[in-house]
C-alpha atoms as a PDB file:
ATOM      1  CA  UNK A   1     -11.281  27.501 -42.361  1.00  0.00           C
ATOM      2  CA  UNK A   2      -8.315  25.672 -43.321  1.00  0.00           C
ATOM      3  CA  UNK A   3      -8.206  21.995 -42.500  1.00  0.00           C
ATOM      4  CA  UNK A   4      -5.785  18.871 -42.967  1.00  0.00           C
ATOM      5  CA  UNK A   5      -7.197  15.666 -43.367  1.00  0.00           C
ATOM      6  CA  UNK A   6      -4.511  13.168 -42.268  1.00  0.00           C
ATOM      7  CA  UNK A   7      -4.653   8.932 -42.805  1.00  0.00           C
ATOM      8  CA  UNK A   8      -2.850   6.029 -42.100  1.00  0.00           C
ATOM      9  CA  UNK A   9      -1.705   5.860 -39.003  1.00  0.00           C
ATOM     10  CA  UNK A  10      -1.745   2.239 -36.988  1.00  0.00           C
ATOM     11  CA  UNK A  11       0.091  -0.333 -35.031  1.00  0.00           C
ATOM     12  CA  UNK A  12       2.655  -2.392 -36.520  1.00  0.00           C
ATOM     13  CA  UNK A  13       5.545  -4.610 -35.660  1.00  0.00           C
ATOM     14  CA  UNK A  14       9.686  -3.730 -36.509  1.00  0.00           C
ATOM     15  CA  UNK A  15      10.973  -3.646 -39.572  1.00  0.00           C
ATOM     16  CA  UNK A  16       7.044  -3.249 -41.337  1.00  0.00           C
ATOM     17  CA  UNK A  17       5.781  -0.059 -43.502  1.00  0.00           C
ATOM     18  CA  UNK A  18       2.849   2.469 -42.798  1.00  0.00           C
ATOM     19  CA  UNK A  19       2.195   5.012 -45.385  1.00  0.00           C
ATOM     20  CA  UNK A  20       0.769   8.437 -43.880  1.00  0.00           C
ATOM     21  CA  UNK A  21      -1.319  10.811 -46.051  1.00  0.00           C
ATOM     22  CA  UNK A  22      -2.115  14.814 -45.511  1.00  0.00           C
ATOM     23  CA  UNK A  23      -4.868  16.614 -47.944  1.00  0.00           C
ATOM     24  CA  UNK A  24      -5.533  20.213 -47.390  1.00  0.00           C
ATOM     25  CA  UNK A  25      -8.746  20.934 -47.706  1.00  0.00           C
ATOM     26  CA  UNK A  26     -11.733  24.103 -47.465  1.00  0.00           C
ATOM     27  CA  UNK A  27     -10.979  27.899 -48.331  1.00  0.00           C
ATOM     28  CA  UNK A  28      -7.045  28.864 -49.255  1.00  0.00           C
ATOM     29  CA  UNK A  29      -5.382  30.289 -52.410  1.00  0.00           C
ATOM     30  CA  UNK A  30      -1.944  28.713 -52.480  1.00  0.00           C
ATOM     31  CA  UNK A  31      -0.172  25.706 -50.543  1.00  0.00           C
ATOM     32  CA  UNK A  32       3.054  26.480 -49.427  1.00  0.00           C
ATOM     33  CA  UNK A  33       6.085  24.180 -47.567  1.00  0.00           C
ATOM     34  CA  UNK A  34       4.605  20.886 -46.124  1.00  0.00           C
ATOM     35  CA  UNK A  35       5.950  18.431 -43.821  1.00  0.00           C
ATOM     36  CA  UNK A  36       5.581  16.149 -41.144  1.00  0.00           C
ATOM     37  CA  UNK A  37       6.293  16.616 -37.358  1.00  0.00           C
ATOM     38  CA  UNK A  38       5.931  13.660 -34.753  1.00  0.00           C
ATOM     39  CA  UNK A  39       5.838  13.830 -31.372  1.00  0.00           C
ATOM     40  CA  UNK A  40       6.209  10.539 -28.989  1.00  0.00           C
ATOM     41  CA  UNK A  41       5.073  10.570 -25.184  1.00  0.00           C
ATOM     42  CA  UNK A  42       6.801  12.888 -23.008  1.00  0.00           C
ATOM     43  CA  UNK A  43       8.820  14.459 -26.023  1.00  0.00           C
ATOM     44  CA  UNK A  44       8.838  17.590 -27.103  1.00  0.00           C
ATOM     45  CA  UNK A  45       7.597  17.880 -31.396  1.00  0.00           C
ATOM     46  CA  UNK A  46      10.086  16.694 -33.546  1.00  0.00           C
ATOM     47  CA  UNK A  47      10.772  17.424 -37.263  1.00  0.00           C
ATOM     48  CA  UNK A  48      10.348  14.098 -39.568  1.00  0.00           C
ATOM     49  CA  UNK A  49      10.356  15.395 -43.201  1.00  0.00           C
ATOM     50  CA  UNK A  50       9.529  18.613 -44.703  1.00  0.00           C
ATOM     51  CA  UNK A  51       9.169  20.059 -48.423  1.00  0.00           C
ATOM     52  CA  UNK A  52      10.208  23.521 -48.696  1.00  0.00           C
ATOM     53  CA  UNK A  53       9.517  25.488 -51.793  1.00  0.00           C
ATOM     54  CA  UNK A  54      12.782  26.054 -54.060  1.00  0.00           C
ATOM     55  CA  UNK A  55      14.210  23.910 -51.192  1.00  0.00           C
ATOM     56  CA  UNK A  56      13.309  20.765 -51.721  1.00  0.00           C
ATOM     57  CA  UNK A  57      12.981  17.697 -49.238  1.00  0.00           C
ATOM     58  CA  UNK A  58      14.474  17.286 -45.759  1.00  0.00           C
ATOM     59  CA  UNK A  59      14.719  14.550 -43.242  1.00  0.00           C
ATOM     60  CA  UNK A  60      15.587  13.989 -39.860  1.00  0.00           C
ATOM     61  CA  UNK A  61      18.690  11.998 -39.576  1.00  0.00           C
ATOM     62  CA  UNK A  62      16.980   9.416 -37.581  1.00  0.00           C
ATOM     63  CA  UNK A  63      14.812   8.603 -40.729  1.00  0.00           C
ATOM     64  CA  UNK A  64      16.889   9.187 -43.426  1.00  0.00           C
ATOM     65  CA  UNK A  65      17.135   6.283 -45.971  1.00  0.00           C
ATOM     66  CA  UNK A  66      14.167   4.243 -44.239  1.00  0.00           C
ATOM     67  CA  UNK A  67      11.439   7.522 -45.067  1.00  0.00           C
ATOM     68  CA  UNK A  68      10.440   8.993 -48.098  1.00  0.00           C
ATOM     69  CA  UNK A  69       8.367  12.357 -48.600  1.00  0.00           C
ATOM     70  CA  UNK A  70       6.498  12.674 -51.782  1.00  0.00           C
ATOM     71  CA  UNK A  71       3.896  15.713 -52.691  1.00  0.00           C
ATOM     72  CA  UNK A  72       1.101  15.592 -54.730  1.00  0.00           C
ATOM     73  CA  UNK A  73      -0.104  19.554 -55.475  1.00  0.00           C
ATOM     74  CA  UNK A  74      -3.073  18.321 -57.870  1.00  0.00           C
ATOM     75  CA  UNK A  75      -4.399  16.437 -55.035  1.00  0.00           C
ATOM     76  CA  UNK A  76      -3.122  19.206 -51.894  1.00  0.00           C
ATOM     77  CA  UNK A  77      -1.594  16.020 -50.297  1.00  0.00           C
ATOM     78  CA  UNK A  78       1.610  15.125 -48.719  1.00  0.00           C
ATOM     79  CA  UNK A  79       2.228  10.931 -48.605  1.00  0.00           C
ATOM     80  CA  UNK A  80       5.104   9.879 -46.078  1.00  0.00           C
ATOM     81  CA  UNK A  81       5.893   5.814 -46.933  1.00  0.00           C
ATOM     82  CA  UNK A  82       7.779   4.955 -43.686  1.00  0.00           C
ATOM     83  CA  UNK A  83       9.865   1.250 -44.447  1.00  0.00           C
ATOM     84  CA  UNK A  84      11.940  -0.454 -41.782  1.00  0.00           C
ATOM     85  CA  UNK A  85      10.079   0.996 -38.764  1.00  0.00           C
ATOM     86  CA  UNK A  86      11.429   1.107 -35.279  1.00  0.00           C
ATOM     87  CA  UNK A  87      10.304   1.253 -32.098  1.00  0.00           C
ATOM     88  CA  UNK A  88      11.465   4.391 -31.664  1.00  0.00           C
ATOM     89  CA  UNK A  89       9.336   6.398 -34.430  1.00  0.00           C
ATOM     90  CA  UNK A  90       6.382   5.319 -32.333  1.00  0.00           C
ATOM     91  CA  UNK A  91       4.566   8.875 -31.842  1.00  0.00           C
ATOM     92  CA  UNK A  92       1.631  10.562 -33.088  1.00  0.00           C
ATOM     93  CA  UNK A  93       2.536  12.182 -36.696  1.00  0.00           C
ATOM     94  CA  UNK A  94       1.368  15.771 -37.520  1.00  0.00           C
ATOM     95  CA  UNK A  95       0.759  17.303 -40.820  1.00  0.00           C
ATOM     96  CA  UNK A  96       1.556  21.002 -41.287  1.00  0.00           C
ATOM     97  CA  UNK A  97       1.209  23.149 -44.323  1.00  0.00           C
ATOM     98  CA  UNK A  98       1.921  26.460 -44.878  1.00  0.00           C
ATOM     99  CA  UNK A  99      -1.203  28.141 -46.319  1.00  0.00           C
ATOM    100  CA  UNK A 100      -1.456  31.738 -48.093  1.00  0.00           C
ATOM    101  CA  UNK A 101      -5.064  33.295 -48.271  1.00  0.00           C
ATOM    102  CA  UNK A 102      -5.585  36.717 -49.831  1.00  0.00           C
ATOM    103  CA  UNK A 103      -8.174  37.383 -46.797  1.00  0.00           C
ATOM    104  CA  UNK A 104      -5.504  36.968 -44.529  1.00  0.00           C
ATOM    105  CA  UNK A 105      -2.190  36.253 -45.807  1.00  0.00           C
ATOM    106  CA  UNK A 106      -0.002  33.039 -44.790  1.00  0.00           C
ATOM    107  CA  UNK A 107      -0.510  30.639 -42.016  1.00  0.00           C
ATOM    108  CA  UNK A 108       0.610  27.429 -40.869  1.00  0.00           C
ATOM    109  CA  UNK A 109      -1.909  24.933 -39.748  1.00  0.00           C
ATOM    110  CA  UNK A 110      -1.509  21.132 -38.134  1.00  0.00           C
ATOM    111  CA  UNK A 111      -3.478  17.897 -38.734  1.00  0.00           C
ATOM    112  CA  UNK A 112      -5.117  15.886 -36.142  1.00  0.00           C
ATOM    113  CA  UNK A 113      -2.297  13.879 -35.753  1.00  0.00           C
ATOM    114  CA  UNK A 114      -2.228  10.184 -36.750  1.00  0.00           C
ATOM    115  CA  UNK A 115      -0.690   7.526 -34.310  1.00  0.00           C
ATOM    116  CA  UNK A 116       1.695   5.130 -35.151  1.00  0.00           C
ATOM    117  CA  UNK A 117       3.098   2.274 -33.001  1.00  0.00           C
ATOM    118  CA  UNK A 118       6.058   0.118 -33.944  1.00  0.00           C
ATOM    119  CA  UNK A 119       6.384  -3.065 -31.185  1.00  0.00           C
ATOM    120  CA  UNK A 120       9.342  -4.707 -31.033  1.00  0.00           C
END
């Protein structure tokens, strides 16, 4: 079975960093897009940043310029370095990977989702 290790979630004050990191890990063949959701009380999921094959990286516009996306495929990880956090991207952060597996073709699976609080 397919599972995403995520890390680095915590509480922090406005205007600090957190770094967030996703491995994929156990039985798959190839990794496909990656990203990061978030979802904050009462909200429905929300899209942060994603890395689409032959598409490159995309951000929300609410954390454009203060997130960056980077993927490591020699590791199976996703990083996200969040700088100049706000009180609004307090939510719990989910990893999701697209994963093929000749056994049973593609599939998209979800971390255990991280939280991260920003106090103002």
């Amino acid at each position: 079975q397919v599972q995403l290790v995520e890390s680095g979630g915590g509480s922090v004050q406005a205007g600090d960093s957190l770094r967030l990191s996703c491995t994929v890990s156990r039985t798959f063949d190839t990794i496909g897009d990656m990203g990061w959701y978030r979802q904050a009380a009462g909200n429905q999921r929300e899209l942060v940043a994603t890395n689409t094959i032959g598409d490159g990286m995309k951000y929300a516009d609410s954390v454009q310029g203060r997130f960056v996306l980077t993927r490591e495929d020699a590791k199976e990880s996703i990083y996200l370095q969040m700088n100049n956090l706000k009180p609004e991207d307090t939510g719990v952060y989910y990893c999701k990977a697209r994963v093929f597996r000749a056994l049973d073709g593609y599939g998209d699976f979800w971390g255990q989702g991280p939280q991260v609080t920003v106090a103002s």
